[in-house]
PDB file of N, CA and C in Angstrom:
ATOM      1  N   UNK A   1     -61.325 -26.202 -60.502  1.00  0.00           N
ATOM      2  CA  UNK A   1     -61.489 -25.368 -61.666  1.00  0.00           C
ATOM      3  C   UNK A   1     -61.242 -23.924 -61.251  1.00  0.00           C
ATOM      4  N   UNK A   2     -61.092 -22.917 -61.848  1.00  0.00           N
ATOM      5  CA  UNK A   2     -60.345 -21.600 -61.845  1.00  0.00           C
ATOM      6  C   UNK A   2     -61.097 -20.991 -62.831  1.00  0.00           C
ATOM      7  N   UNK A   3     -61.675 -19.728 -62.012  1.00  0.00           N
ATOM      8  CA  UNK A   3     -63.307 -19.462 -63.162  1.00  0.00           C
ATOM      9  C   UNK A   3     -62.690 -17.778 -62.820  1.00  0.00           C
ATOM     10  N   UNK A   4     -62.120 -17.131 -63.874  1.00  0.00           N
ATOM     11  CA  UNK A   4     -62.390 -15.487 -63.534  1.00  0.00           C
ATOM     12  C   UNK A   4     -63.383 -14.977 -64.234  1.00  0.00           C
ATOM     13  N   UNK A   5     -63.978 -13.502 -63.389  1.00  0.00           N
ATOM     14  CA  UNK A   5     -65.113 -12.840 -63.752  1.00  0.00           C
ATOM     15  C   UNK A   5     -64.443 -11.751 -63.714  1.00  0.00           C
ATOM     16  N   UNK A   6     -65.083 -11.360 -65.206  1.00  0.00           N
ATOM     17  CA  UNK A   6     -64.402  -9.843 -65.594  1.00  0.00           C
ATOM     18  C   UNK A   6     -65.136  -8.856 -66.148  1.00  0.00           C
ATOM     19  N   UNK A   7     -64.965  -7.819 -65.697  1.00  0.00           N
ATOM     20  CA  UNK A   7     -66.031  -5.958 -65.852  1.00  0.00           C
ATOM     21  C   UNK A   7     -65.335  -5.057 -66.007  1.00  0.00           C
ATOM     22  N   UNK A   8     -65.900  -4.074 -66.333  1.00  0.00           N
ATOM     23  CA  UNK A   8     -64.825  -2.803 -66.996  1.00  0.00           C
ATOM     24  C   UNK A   8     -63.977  -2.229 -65.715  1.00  0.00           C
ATOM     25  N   UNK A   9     -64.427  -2.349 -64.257  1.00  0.00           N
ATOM     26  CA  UNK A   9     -63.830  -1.956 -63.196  1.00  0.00           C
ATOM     27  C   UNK A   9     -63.065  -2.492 -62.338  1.00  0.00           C
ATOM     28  N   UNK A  10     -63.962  -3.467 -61.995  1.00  0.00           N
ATOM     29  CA  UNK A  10     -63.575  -4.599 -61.151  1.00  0.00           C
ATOM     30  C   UNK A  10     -64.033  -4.357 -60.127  1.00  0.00           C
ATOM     31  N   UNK A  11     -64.881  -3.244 -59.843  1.00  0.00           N
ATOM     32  CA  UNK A  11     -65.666  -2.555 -58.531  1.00  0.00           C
ATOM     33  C   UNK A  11     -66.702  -3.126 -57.965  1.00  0.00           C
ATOM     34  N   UNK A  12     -67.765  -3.439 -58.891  1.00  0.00           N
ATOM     35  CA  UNK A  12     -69.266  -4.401 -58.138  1.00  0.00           C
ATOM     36  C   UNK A  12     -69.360  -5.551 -58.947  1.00  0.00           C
ATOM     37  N   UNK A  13     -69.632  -5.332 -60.278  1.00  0.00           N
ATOM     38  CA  UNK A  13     -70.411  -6.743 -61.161  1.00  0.00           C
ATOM     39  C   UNK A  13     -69.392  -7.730 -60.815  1.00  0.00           C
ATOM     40  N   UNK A  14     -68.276  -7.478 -61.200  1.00  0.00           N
ATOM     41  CA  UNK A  14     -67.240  -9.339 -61.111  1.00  0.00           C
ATOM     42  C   UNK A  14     -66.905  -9.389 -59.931  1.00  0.00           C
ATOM     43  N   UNK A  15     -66.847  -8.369 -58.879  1.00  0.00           N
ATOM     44  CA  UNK A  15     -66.488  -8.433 -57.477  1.00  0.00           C
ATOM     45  C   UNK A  15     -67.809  -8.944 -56.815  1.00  0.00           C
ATOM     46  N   UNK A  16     -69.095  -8.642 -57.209  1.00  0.00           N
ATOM     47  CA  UNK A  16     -69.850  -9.816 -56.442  1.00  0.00           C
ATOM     48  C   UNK A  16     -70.619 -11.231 -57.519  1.00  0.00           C
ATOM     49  N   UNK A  17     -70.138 -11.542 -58.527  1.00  0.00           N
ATOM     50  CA  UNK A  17     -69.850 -12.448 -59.060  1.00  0.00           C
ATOM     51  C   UNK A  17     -68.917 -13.536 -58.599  1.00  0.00           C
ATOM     52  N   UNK A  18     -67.850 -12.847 -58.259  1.00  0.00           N
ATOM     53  CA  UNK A  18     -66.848 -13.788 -57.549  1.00  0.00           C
ATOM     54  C   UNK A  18     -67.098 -14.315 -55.931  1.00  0.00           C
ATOM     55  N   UNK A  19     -67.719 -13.351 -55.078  1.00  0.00           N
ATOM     56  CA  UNK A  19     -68.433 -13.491 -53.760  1.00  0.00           C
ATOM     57  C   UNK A  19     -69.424 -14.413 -54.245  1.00  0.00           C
ATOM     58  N   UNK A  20     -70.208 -14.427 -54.698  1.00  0.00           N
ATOM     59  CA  UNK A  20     -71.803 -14.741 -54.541  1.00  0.00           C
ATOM     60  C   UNK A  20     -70.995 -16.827 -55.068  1.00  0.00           C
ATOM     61  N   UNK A  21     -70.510 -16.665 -56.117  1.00  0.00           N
ATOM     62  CA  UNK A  21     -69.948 -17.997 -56.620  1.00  0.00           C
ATOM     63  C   UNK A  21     -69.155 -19.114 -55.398  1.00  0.00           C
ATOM     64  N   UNK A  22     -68.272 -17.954 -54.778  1.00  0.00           N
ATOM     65  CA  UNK A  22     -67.318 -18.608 -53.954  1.00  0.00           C
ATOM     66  C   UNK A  22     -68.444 -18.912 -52.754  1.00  0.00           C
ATOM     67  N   UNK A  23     -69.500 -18.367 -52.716  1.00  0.00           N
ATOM     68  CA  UNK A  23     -70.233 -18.372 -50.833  1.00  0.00           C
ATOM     69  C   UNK A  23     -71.416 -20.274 -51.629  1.00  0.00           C
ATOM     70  N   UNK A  24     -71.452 -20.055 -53.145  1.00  0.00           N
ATOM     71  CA  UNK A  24     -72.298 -21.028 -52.966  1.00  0.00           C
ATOM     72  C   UNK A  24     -71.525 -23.006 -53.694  1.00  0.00           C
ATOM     73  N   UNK A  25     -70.492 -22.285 -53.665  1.00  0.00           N
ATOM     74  CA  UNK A  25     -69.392 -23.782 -54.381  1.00  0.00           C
ATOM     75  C   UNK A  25     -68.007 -23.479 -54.002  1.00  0.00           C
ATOM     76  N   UNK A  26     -67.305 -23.873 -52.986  1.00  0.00           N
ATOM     77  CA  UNK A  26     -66.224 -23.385 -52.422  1.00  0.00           C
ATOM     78  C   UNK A  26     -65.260 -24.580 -53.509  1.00  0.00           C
ATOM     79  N   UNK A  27     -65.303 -25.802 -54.227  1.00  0.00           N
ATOM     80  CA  UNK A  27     -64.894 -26.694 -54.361  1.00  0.00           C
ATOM     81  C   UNK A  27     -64.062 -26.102 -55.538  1.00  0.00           C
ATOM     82  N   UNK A  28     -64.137 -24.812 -56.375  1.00  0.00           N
ATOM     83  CA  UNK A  28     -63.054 -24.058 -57.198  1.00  0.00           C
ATOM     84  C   UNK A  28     -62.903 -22.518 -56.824  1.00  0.00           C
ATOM     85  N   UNK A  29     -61.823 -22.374 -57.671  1.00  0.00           N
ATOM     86  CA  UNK A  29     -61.338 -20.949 -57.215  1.00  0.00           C
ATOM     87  C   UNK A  29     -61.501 -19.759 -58.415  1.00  0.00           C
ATOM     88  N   UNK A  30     -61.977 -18.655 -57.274  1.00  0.00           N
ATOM     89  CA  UNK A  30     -62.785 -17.897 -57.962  1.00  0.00           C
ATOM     90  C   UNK A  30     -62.159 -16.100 -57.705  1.00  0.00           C
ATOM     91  N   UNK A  31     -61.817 -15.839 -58.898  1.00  0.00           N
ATOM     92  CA  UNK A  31     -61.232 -14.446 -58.928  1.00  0.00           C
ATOM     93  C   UNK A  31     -61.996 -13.472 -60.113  1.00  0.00           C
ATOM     94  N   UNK A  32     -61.435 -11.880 -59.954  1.00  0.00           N
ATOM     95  CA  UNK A  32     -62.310 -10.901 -60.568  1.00  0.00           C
ATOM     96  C   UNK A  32     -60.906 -10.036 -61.230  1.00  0.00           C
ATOM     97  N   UNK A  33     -61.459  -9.284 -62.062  1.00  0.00           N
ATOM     98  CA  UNK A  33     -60.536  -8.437 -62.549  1.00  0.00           C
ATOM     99  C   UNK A  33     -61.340  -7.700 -63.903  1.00  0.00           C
ATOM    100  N   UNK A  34     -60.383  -6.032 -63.929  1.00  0.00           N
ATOM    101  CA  UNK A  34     -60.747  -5.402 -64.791  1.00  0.00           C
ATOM    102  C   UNK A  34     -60.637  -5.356 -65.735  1.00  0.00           C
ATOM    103  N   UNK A  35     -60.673  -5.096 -66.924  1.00  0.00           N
ATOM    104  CA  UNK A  35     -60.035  -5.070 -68.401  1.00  0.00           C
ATOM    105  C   UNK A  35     -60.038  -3.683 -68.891  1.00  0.00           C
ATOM    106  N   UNK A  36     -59.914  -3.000 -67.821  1.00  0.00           N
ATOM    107  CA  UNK A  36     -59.512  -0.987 -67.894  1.00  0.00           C
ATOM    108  C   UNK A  36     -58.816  -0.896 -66.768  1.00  0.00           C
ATOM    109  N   UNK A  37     -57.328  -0.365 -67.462  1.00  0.00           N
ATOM    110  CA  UNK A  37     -56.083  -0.021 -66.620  1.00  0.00           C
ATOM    111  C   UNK A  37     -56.593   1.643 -66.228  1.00  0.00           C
ATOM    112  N   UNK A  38     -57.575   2.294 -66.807  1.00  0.00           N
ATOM    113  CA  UNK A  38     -57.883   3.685 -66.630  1.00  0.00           C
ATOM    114  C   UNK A  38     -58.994   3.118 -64.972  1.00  0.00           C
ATOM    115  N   UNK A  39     -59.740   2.705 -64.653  1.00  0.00           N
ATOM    116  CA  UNK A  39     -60.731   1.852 -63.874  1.00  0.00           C
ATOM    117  C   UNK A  39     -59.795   1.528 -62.800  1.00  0.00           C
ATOM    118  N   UNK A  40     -58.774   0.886 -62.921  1.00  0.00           N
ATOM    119  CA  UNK A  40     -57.749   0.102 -62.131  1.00  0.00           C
ATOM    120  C   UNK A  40     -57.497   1.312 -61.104  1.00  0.00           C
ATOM    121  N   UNK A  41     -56.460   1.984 -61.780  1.00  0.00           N
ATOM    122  CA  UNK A  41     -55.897   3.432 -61.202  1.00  0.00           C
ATOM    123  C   UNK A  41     -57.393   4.197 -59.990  1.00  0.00           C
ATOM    124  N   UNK A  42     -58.487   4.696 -60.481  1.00  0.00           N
ATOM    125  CA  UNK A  42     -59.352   5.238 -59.954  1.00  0.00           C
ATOM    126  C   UNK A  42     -60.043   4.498 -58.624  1.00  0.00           C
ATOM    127  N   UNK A  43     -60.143   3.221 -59.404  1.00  0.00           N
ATOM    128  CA  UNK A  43     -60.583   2.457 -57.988  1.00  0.00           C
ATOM    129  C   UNK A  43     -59.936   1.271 -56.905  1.00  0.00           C
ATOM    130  N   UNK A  44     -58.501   1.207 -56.947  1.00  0.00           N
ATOM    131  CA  UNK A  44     -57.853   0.414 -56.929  1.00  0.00           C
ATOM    132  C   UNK A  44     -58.098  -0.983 -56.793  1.00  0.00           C
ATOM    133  N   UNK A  45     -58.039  -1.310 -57.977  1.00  0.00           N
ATOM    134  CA  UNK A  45     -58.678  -2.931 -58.001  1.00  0.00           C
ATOM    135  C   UNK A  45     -57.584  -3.510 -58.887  1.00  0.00           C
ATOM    136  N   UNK A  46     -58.280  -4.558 -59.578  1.00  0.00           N
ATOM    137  CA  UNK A  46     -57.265  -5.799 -59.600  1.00  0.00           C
ATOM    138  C   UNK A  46     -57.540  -5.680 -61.631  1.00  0.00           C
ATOM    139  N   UNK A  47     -55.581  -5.625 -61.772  1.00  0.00           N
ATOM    140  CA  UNK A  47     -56.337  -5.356 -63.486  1.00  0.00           C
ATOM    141  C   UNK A  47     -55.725  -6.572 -64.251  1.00  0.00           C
ATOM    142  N   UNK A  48     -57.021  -7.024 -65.117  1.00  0.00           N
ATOM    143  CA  UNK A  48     -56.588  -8.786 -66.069  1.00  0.00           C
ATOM    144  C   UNK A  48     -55.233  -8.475 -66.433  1.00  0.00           C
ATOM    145  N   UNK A  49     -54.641  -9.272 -66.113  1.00  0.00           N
ATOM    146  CA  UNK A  49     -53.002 -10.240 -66.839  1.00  0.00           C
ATOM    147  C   UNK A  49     -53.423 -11.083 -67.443  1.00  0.00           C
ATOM    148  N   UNK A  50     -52.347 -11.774 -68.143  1.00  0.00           N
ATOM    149  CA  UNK A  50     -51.998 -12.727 -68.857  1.00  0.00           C
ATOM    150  C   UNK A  50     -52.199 -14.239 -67.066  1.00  0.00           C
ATOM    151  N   UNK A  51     -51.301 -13.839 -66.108  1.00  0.00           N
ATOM    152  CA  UNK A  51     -51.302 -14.805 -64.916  1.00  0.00           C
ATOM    153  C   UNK A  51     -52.849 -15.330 -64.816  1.00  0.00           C
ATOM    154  N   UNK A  52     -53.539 -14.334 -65.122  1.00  0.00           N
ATOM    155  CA  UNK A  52     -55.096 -14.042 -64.557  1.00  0.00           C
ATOM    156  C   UNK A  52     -55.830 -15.352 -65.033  1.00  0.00           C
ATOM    157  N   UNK A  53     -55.531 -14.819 -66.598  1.00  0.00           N
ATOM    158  CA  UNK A  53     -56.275 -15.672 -67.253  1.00  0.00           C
ATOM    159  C   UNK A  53     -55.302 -17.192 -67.969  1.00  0.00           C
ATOM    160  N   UNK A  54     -54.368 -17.262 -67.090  1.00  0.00           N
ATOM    161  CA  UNK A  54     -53.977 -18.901 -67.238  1.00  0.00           C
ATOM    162  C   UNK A  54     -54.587 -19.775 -65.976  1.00  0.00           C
TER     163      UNK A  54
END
């Protein structure tokens, strides 16, 4: 299964959402991303696509 977690940054909440998930069920795959391209730029992180969320 393929579970993304998503926050206005992508800096702490879905970035240790995605840690904390992956350290306790390795058996799916687990990614984070922002839904602010303004967020993206400032903190360089990872910003939702369309790829993301298929």
């Amino acid at each position: 299964m393929n579970i993304l977690f998503l926050c206005t940054a992508n800096i702490q909440r879905s970035k240790t959402a995605e840690e904390l998930f992956r350290a306790a069920n390795i058996g799916h795959q687990y990614r984070s991303a922002s839904l602010s391209a303004k967020y993206v730029k400032k903190a360089n992180s990872t910003l939702c696509t369309e790829e993301l969320l298929q």
